[in-house]
N, C-alpha and C. Protein backbone atom coordinates (compact mmCIF):
# COMPACT_ATOMS: atom_id res chain seq x y z
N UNK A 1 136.87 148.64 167.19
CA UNK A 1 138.31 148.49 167.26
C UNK A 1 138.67 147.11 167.80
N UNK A 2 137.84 146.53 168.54
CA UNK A 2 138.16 145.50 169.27
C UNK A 2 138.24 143.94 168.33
N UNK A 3 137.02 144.45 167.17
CA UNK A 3 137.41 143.47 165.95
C UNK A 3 138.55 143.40 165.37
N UNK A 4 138.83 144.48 165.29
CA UNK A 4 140.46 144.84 164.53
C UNK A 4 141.31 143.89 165.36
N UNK A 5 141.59 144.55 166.63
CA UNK A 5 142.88 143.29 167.21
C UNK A 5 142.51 142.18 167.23
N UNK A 6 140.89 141.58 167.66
CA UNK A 6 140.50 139.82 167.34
C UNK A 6 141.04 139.55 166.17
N UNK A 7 140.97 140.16 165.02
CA UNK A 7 141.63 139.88 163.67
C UNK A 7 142.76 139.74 163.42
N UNK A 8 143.92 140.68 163.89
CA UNK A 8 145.31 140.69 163.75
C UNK A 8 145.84 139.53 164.67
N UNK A 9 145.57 139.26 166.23
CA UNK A 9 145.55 138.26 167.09
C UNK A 9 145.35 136.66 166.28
N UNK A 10 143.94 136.67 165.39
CA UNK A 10 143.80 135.55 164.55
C UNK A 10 144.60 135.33 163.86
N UNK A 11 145.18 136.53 162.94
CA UNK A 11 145.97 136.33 161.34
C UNK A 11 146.91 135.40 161.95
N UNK A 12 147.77 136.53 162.74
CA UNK A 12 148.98 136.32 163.38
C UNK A 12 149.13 134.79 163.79
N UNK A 13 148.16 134.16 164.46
CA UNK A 13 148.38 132.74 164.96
C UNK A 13 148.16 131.63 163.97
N UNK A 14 147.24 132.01 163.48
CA UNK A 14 146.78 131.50 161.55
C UNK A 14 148.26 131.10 161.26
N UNK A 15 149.09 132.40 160.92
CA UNK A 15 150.06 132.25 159.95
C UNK A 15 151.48 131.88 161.07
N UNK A 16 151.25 131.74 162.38
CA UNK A 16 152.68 130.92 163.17
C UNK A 16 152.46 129.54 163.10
N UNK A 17 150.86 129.33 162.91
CA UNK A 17 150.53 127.78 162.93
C UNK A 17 151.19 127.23 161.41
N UNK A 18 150.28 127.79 161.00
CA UNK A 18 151.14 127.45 159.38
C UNK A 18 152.74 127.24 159.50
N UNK A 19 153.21 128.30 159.89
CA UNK A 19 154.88 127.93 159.87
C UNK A 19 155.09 127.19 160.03
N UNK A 20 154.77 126.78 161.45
CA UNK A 20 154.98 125.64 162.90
C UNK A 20 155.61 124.50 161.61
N UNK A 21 153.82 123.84 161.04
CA UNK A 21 153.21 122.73 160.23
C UNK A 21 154.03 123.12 158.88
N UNK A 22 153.89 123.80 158.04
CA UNK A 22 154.01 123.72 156.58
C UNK A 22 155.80 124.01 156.28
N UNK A 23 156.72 125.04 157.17
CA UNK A 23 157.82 125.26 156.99
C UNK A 23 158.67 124.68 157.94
N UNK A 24 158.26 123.82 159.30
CA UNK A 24 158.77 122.71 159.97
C UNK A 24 159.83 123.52 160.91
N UNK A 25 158.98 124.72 161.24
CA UNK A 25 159.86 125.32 162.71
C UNK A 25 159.17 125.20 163.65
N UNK A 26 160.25 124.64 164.74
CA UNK A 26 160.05 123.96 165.63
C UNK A 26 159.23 124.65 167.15
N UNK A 27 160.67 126.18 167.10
CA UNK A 27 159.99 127.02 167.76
C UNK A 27 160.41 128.30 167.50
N UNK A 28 158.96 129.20 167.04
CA UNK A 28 159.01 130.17 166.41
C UNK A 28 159.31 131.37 167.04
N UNK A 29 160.35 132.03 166.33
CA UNK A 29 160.71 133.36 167.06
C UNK A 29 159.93 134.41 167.56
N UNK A 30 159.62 135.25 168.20
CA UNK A 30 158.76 136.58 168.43
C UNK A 30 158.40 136.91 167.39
N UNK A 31 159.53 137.35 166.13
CA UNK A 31 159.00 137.96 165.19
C UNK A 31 158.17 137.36 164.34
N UNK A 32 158.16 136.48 163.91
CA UNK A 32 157.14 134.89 163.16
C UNK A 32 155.78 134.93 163.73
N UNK A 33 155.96 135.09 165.23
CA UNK A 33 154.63 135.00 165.94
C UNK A 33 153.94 136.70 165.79
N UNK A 34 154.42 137.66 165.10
CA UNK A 34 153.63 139.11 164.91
C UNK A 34 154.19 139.37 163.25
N UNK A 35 154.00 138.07 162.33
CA UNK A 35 154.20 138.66 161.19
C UNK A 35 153.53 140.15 160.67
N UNK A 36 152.61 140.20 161.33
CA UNK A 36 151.47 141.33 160.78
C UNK A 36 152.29 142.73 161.02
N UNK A 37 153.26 142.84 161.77
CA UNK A 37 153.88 143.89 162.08
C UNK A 37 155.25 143.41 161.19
N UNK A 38 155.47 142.65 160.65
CA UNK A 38 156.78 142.45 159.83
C UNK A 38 156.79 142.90 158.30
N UNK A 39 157.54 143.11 157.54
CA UNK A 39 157.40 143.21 156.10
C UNK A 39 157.71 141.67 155.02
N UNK A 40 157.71 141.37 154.41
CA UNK A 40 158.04 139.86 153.63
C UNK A 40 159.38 139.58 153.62
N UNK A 41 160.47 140.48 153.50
CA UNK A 41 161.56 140.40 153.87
C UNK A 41 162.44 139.47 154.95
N UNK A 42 161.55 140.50 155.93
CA UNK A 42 161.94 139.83 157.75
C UNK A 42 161.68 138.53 157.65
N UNK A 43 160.07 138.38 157.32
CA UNK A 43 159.75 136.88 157.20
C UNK A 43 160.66 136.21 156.83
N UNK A 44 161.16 135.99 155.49
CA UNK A 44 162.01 135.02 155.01
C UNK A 44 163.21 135.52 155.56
N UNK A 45 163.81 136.29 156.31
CA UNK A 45 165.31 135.86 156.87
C UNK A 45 164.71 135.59 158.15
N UNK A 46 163.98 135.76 159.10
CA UNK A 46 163.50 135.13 160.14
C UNK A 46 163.09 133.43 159.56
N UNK A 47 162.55 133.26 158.44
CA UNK A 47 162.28 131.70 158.81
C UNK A 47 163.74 130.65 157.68
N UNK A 48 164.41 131.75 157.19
CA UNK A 48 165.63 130.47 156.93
C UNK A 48 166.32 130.63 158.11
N UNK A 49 166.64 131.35 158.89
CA UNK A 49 167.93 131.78 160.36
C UNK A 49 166.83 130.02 160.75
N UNK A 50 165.61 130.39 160.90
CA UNK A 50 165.09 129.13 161.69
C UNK A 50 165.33 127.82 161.41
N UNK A 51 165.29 127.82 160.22
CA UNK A 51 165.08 126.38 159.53
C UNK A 51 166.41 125.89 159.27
N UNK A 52 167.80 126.90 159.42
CA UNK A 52 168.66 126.11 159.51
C UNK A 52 169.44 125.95 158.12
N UNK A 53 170.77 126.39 157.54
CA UNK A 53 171.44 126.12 156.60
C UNK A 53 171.29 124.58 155.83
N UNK A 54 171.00 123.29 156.79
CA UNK A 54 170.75 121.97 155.98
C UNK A 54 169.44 121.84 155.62
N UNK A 55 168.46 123.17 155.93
CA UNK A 55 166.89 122.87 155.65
C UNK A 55 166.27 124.06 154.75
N UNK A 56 166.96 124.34 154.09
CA UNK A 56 166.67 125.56 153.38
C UNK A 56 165.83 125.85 152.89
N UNK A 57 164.92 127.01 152.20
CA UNK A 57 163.11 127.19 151.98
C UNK A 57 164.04 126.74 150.23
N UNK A 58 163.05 126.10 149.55
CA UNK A 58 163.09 125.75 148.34
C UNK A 58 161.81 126.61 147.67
N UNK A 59 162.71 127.02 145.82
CA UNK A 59 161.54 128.14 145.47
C UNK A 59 160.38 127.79 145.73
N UNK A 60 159.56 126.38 145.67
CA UNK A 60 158.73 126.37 146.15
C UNK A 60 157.87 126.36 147.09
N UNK A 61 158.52 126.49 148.25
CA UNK A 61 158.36 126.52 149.44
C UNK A 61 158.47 128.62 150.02
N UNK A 62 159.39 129.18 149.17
CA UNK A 62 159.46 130.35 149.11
C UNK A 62 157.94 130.93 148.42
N UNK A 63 157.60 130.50 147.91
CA UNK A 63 156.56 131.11 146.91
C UNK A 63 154.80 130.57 147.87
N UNK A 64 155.57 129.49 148.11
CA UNK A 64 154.01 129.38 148.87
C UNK A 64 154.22 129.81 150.48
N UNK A 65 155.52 130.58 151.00
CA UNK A 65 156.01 131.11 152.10
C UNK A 65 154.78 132.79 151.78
N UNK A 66 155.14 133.42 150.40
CA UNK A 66 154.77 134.21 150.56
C UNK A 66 153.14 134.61 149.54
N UNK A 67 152.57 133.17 149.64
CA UNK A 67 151.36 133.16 149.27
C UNK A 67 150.63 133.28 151.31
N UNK A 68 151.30 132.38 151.79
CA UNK A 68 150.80 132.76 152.95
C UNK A 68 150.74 133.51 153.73
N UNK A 69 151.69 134.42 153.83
CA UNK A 69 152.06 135.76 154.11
C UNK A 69 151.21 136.82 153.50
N UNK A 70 150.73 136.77 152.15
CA UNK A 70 149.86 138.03 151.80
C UNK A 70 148.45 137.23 152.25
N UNK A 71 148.25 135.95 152.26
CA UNK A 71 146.75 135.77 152.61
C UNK A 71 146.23 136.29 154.24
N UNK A 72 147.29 136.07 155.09
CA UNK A 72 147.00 136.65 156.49
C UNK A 72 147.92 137.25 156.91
N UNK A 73 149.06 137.83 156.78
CA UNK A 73 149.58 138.75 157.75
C UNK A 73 149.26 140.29 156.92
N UNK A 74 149.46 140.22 155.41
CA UNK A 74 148.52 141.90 154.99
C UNK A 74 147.82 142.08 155.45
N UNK A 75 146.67 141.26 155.33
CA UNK A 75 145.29 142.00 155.74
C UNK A 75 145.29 142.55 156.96
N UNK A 76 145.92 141.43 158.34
CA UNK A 76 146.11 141.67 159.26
C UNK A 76 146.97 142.94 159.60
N UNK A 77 147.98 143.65 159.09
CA UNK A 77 148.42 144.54 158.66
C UNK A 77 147.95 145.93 158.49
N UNK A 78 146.99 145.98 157.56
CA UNK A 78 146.07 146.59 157.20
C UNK A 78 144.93 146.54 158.02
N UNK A 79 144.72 145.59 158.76
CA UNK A 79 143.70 145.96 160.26
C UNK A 79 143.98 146.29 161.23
N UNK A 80 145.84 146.43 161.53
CA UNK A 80 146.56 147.07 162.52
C UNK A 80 146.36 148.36 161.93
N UNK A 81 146.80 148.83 160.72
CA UNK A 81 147.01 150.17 160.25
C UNK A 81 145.49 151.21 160.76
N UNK A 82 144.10 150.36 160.81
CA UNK A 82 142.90 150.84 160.70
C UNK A 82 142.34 151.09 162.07
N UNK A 83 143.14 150.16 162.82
CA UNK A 83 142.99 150.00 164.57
C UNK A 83 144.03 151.46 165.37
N UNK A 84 144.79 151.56 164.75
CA UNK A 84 146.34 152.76 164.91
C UNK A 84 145.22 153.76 164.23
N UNK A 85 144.52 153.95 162.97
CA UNK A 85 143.53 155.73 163.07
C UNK A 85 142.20 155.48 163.50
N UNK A 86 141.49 154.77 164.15
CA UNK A 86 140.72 154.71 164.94
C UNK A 86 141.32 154.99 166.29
N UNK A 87 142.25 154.94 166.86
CA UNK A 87 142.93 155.02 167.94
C UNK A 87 143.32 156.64 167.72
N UNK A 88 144.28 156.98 167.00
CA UNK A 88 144.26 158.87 166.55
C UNK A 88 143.15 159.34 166.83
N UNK A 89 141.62 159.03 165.79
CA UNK A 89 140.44 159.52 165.83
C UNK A 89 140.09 159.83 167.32
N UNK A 90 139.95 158.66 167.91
CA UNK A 90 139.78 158.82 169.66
C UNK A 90 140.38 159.72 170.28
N UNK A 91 141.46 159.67 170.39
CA UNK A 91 142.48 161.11 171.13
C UNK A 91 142.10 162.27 170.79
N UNK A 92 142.37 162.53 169.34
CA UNK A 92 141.78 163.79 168.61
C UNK A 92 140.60 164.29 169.43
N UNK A 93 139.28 163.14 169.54
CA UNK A 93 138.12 163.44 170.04
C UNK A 93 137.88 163.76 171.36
N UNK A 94 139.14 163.15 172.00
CA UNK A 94 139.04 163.27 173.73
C UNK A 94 139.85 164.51 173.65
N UNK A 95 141.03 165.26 173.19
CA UNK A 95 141.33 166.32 173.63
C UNK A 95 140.63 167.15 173.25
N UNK A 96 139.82 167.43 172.26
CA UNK A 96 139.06 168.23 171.75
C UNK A 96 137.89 168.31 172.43
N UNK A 97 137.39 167.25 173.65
CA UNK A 97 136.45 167.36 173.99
C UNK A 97 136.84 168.01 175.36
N UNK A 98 137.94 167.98 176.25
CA UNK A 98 138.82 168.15 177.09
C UNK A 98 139.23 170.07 176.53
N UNK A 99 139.28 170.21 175.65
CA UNK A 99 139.46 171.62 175.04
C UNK A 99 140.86 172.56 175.24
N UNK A 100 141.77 170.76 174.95
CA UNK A 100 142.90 171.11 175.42
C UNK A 100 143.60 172.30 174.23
N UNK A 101 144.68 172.96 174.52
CA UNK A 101 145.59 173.62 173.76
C UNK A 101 146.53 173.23 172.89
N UNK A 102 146.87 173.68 172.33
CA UNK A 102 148.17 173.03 171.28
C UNK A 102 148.99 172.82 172.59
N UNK A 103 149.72 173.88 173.73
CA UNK A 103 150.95 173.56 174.77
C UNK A 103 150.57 172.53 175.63
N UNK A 104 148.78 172.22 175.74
CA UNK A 104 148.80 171.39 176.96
C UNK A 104 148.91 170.03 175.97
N UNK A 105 148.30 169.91 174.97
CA UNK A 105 148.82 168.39 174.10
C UNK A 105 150.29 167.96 173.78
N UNK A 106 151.01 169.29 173.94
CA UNK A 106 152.75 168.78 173.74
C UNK A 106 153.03 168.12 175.28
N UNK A 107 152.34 168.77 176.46
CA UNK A 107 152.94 168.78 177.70
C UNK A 107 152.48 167.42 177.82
N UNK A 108 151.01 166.94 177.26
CA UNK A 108 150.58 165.32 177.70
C UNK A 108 151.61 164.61 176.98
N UNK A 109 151.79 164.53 175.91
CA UNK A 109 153.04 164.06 175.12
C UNK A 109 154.13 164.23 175.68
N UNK A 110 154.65 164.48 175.97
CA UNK A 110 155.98 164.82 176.89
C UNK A 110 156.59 164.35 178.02
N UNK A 111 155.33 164.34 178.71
CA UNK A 111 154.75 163.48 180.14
C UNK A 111 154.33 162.48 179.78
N UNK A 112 153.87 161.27 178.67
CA UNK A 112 153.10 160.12 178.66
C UNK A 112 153.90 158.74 179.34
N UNK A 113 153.53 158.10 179.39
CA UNK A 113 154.43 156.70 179.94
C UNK A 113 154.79 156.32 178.70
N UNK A 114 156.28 155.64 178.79
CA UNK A 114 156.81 155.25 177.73
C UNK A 114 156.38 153.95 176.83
N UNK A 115 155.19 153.40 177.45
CA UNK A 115 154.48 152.43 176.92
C UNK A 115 152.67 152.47 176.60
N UNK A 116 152.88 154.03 176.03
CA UNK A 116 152.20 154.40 175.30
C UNK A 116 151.38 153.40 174.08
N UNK A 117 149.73 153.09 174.34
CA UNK A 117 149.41 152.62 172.72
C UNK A 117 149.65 153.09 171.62
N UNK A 118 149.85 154.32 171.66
CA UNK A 118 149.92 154.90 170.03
C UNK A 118 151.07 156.01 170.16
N UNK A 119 151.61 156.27 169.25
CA UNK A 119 152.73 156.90 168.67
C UNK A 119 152.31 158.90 169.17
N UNK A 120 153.14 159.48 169.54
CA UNK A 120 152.75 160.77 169.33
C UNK A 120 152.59 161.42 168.21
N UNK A 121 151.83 162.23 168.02
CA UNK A 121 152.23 163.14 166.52
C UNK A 121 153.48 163.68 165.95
N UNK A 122 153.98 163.87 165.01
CA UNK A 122 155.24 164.14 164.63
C UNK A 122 154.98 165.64 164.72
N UNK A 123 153.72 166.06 164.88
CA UNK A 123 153.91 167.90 164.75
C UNK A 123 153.80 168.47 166.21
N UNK A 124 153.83 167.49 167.30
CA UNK A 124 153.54 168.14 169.07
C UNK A 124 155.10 168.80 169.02
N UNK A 125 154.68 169.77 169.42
CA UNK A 125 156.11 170.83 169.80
C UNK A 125 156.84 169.59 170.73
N UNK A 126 158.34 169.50 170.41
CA UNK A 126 158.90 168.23 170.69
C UNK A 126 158.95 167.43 171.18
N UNK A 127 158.07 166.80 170.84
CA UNK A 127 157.52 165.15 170.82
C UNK A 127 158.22 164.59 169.39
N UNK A 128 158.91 163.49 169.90
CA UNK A 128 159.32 162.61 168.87
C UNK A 128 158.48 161.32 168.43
N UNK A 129 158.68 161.40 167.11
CA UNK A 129 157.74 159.58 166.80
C UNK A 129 158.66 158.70 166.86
């Protein structure tokens, strides 16, 4: 798992450096700096808001915006997605090894700190995702 975030950590800085250099923002928002958690969308209204109405992305600059975007923030993406069920897998394995109940897994859910790594299940007796 620990490859997984070295990877997403890499993409992610890979593709703010790129911005920085290739789309000429100066200083990049939060969201720019975790494209891997963004969709292509965000990207491009996060980097024209940046670049400013007199500096606008030109189609070509759009097109190689989102050549760079599928070369490292998907994958990276897709190594968050793989790091998030390796992370399920684990829990699964620790309550099961713990021999908890369906009521005592709603009650840990219920009780968790709100800065939880991973999401609760959508099926824990009410626990919200």
């Amino acid at each position: 798992m620990g490859d997984c975030i070295d990877g997403v950590q890499k993409a992610d800085q890979a593709f703010a450096d790129w911005l920085h250099t290739e789309m000429e923002i100066e200083k990049l928002p939060r969201l720019l700096q975790t494209a891997s958690l963004q969709d292509f969308n965000a990207i491009v209204a996060s980097v024209r808001k940046s670049r400013g109405k007199k500096n606008p992305i030109t189609p070509a600059g759009l097109k190689a915006l989102r050549d760079g975007f599928n070369e490292t923030s998907l994958p990276a993406s897709k190594l968050r997605q793989q790091a998030k069920q390796l992370e399920w897998q684990l829990a699964l394995l620790v309550n099961q090894a713990f021999g908890l109940t369906v009521e005592e897994e709603s009650l840990l859910w219920k009780t968790a700190p709100p800065r939880m790594p991973i999401m609760p299940p959508s099926s824990a007796n009410g626990a919200t995702t």
